[in-house]
Structures are given as structure tokens and as C-alpha cells.
Protein backbone atom coordinates (compact mmCIF):
# COMPACT_ATOMS: atom_id res chain seq x y z
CA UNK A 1 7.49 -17.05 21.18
CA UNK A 2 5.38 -15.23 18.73
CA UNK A 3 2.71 -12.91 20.41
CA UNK A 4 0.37 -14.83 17.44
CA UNK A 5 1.24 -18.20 18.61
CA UNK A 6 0.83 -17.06 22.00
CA UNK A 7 -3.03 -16.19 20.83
CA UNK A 8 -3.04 -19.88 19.68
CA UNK A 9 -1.65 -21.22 22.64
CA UNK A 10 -4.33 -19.54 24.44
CA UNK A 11 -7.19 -21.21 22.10
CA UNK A 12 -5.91 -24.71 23.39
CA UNK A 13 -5.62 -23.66 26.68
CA UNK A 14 -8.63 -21.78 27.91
CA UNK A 15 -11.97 -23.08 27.07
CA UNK A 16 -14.41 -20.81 28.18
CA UNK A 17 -14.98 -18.10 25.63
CA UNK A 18 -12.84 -19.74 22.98
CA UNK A 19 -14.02 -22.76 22.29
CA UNK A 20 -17.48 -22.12 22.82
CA UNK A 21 -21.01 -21.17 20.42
CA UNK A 22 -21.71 -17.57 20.52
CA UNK A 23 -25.13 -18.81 22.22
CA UNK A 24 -22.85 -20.83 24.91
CA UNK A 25 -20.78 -18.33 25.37
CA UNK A 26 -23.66 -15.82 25.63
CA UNK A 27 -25.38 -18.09 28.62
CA UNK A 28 -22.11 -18.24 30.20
CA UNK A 29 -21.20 -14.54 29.99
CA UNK A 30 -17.58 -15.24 29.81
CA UNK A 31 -14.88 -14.94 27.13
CA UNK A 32 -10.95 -14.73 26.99
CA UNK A 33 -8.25 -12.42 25.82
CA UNK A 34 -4.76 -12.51 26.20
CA UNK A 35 -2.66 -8.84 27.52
CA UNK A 36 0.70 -9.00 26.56
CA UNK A 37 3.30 -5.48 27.56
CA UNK A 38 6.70 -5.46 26.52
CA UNK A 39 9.53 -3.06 26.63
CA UNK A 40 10.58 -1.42 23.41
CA UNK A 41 14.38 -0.91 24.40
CA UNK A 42 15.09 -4.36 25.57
CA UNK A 43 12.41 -6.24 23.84
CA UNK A 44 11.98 -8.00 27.37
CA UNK A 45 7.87 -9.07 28.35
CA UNK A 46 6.94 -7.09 31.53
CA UNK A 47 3.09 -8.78 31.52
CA UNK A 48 1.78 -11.59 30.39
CA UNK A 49 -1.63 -12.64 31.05
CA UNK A 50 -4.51 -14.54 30.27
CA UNK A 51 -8.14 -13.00 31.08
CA UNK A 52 -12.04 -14.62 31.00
CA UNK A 53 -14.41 -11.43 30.67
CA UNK A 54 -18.28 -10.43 31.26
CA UNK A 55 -20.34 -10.21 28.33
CA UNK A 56 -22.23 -7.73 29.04
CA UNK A 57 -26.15 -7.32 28.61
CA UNK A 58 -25.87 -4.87 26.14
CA UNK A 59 -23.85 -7.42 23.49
CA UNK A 60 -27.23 -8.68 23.62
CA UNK A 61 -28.69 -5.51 22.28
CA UNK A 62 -25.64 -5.10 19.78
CA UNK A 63 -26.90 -8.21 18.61
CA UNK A 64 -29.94 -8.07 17.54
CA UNK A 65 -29.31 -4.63 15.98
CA UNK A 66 -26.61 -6.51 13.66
CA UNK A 67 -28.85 -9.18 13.08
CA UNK A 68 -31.90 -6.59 12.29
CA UNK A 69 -29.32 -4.75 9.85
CA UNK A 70 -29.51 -1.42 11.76
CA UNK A 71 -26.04 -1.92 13.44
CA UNK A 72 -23.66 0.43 11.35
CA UNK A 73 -20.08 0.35 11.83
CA UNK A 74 -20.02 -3.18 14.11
CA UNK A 75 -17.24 -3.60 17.09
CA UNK A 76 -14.54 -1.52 16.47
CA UNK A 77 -12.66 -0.42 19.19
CA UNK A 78 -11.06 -0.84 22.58
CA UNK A 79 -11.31 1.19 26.03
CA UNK A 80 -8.88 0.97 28.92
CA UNK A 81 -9.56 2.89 32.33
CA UNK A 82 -8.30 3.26 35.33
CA UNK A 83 -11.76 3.10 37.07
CA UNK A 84 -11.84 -0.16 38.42
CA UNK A 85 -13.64 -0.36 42.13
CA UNK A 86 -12.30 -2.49 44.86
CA UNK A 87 -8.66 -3.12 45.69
CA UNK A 88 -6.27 -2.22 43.19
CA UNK A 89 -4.76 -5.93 43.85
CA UNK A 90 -7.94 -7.60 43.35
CA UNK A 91 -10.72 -4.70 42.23
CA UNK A 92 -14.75 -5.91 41.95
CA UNK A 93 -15.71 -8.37 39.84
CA UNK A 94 -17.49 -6.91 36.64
CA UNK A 95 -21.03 -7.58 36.09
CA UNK A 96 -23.25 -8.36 32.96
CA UNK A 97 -25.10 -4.66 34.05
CA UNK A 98 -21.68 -2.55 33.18
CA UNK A 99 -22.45 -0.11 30.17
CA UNK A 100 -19.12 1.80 29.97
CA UNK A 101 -15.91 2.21 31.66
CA UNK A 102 -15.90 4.06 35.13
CA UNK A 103 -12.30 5.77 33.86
CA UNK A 104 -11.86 5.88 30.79
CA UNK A 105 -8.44 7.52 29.71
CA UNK A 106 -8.32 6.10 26.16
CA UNK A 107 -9.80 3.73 23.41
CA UNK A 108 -8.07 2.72 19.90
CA UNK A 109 -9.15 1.09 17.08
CA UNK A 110 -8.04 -2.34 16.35
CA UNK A 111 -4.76 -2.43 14.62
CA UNK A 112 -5.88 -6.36 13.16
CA UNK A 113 -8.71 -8.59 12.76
CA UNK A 114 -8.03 -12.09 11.78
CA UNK A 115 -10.11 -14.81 11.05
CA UNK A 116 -9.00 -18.30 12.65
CA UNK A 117 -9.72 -21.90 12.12
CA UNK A 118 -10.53 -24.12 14.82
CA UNK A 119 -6.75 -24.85 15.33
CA UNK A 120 -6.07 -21.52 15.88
CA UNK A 121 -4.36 -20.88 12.45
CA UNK A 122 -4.82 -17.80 10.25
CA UNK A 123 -6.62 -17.83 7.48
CA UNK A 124 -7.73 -15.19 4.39
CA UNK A 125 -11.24 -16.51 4.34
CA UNK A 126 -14.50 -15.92 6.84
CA UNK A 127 -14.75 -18.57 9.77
CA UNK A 128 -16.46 -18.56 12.43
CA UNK A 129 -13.69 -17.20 14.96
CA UNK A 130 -12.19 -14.11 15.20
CA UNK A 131 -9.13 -12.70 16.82
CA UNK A 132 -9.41 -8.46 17.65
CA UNK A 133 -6.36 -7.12 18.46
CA UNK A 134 -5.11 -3.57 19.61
CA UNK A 135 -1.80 -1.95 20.34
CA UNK A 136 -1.07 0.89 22.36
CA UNK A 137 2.03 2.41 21.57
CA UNK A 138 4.29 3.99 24.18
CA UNK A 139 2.53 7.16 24.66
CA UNK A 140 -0.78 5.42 24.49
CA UNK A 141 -2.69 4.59 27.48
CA UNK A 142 -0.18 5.40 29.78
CA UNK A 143 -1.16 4.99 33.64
CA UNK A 144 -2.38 2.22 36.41
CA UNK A 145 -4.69 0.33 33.54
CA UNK A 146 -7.45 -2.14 35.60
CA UNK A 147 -10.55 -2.11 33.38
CA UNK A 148 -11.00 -2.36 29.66
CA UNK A 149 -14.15 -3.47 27.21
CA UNK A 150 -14.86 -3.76 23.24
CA UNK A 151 -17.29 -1.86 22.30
CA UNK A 152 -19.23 -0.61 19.41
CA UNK A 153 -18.87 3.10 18.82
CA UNK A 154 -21.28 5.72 18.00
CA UNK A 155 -18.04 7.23 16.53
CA UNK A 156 -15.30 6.16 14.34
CA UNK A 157 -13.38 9.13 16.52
CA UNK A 158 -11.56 7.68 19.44
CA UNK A 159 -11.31 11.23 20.74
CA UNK A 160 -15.58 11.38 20.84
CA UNK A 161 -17.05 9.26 23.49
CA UNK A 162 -20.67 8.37 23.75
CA UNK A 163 -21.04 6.16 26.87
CA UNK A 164 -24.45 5.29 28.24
CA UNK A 165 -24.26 7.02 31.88
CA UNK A 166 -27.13 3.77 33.51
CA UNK A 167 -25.65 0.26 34.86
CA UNK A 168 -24.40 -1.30 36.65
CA UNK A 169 -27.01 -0.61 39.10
CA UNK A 170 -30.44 -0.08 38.20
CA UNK A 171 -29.66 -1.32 34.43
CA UNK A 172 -32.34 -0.38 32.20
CA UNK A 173 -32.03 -2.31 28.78
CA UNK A 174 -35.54 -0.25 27.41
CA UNK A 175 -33.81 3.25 27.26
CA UNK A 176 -32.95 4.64 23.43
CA UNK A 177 -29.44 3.84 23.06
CA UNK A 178 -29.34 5.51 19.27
CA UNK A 179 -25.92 7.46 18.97
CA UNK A 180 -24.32 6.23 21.96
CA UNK A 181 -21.69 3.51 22.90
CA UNK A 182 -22.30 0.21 23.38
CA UNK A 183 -19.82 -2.14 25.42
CA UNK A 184 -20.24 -5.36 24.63
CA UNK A 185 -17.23 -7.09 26.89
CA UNK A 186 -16.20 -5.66 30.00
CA UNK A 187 -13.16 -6.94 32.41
CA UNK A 188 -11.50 -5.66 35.76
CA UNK A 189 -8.31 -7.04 36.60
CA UNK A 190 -5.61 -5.85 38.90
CA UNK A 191 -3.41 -3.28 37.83
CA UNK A 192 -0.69 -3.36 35.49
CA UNK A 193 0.62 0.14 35.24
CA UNK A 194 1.65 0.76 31.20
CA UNK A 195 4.41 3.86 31.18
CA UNK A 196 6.00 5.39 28.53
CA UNK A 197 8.35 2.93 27.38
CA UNK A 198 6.08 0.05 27.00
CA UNK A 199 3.97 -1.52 24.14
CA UNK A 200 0.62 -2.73 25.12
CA UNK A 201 -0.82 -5.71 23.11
CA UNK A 202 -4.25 -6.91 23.59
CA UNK A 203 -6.25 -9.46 21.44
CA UNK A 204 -9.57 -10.42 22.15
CA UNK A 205 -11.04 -13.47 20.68
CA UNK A 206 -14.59 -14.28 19.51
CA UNK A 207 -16.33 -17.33 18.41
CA UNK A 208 -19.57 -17.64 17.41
């Protein structure tokens, strides 16, 4: 099966996230994504999974910056670590208070963004529901991956980072966050070690 139709499978099956208003989804603080690694000599999947995420406090403040017109560049990227806390079988659970990843070993632009109807198909023209996907090639983002987020970058460099070094503890959501990262979905999961032979497909979906 497709790793698009997989994405659509996913919008019929989990409801949280995908299927909800961006103000539900906000008072939730949940939304989905699908991981998908396979290997590039024998085509065969080596993970397959389905997420639900923390939206963090901070997508809040990404918010109203896009709705104020003083957000430049939007959500553009994402981060996977290796910082997770707790047991690398079943780390922490993240919280709304996360501003950055603990680890961070690499972030990517997204190699798509599609708009979807609410079927799940592809379409050319604005809708309310958008599918982000990245793809880490076999060099990329090599190592034992357990945290990853979206976020909006203060750069459109993947090398520069610009994290906000407050949360999850003692989150402060008054401090000047001009020129540095927001992370506006955060997720720890256990870990699925990516090596060097392995393509790494994620695809986060939106709707608002």
C-alpha cells in the first residue's frame, strides 16, 4: 500500500487530531501523524506506526502571531532527538510546557505539503486540512530517534537552531520569543533506531 493512502487510512482511523476543529483540537492538545521506515535495498517496512501528539502551549503563541500578521516564514520544519526522558521502551509522556527538543540531532524541511479534503483525497486547491510530510534519507537522522516536534523556525537553515532554553518546568509564556524557535507539536515515543540504510517518512496532519 501507498505510504499516501496509508496517510488516508489514518484520517478514517484516528479521530483525535484529524478529524477535529483547530479550536477542538487545541482544547484537546492532541493530534496524529503517521512514522513510516523502510529499507532502501529490499523495499521491506521496518516501522510502521501511528502517533497522537501534545500541542504544545507555544502553538498558541504561533498563533496569534500568524493571525496578527507578524509570523514570517509559518511551520516549516521537523526535529527528531534522541532526548526523550524515561524508559527507552516507554519514555515520559510529553507535556503542553515542552519548548524544544531535549536532543536534538537533526531537523529538515518538509519535502511536501498537501492540501486534503475531508475524505482524505489530494487536492490542488486550499482546504482546510493539511498533510506535512518529511523524509530523512539514509544518512539523515541516523541514531535511537524517541522525540520529534514541528516547529516554526527562526531560520530557514536547518543547520542554525534557535530553541527557547524555559519549559517544561517553570514555563513562562511572557518571555520575548523574537528570533527563536517555536515548537508547536511535540511527541515522545519509544525508540525506533533509524541506521544508515533506512528511509524515514513522517507526515503530520493538521486540520483546522
Amino acid at each position: 500500500m501507498a505510504h499516501s493512502e496509508r496517510v488516508k487510512r489514518a484520517g478514517q482511523q484516528v479521530t483525535m487530531g484529524l478529524g477535529l476543529s483547530f479550536t477542538e483540537m487545541m482544547r484537546a492538545k492532541k493530534g496524529a501523524l503517521i512514522v513510516e521506515m523502510v529499507d532502501t535495498e529490499t523495499g521491506e517496512i521496518l516501522v510502521y506506526k501511528e502517533f497522537q501528539n501534545i500541542i504544545t502551549l507555544d502553538a498558541g503563541i504561533a498563533g496569534a502571531a500568524h493571525f496578527a500578521g507578524t509570523l514570517t516564514g509559518g511551520l516549516v520544519m521537523l526535529g527528531v532527538g534522541t532526548g526523550a526522558t524515561g524508559a527507552a521502551l516507554s519514555p515520559d509522556a510529553p507535556t503542553n510546557t515542552q519548548r524544544k527538543l531535549n536532543t536534538e540531532i537533526q531537523r529538515k524541511a518538509f519535502a511536501s505539503v498537501q492540501y486534503r479534503t475531508l475524505s482524505g483525497v489530494a487536492v490542488s486547491y486550499m482546504t482546510n486540512i493539511v498533510d506535512f510530510t518529511t523524509t530523512f534519507t539514509e544518512p539523515e537522522a541516523v541514531g535511537a530517534l524517541n522525540e520529534m516536534g514541528l516547529m516554526v523556525t527562526a531560520s530557514p537553515n536547518p543547520a542554525v537552531t534557535n530553541p527557547i532554553n524555559n519549559g517544561p518546568t517553570g514555563y513562562d509564556p511572557s518571555i520575548d520569543v523574537a528570533g527563536l524557535d517555536l515548537m508547536v507539536n511535540y511527541l515522545t515515543f519509544a525508540v525506533i533506531s533509524k541506521p544508515a540504510t533506512a528511509t524515514l517518512a513522517i507526515t503530520w496532519r493538521l486540520t483546522f
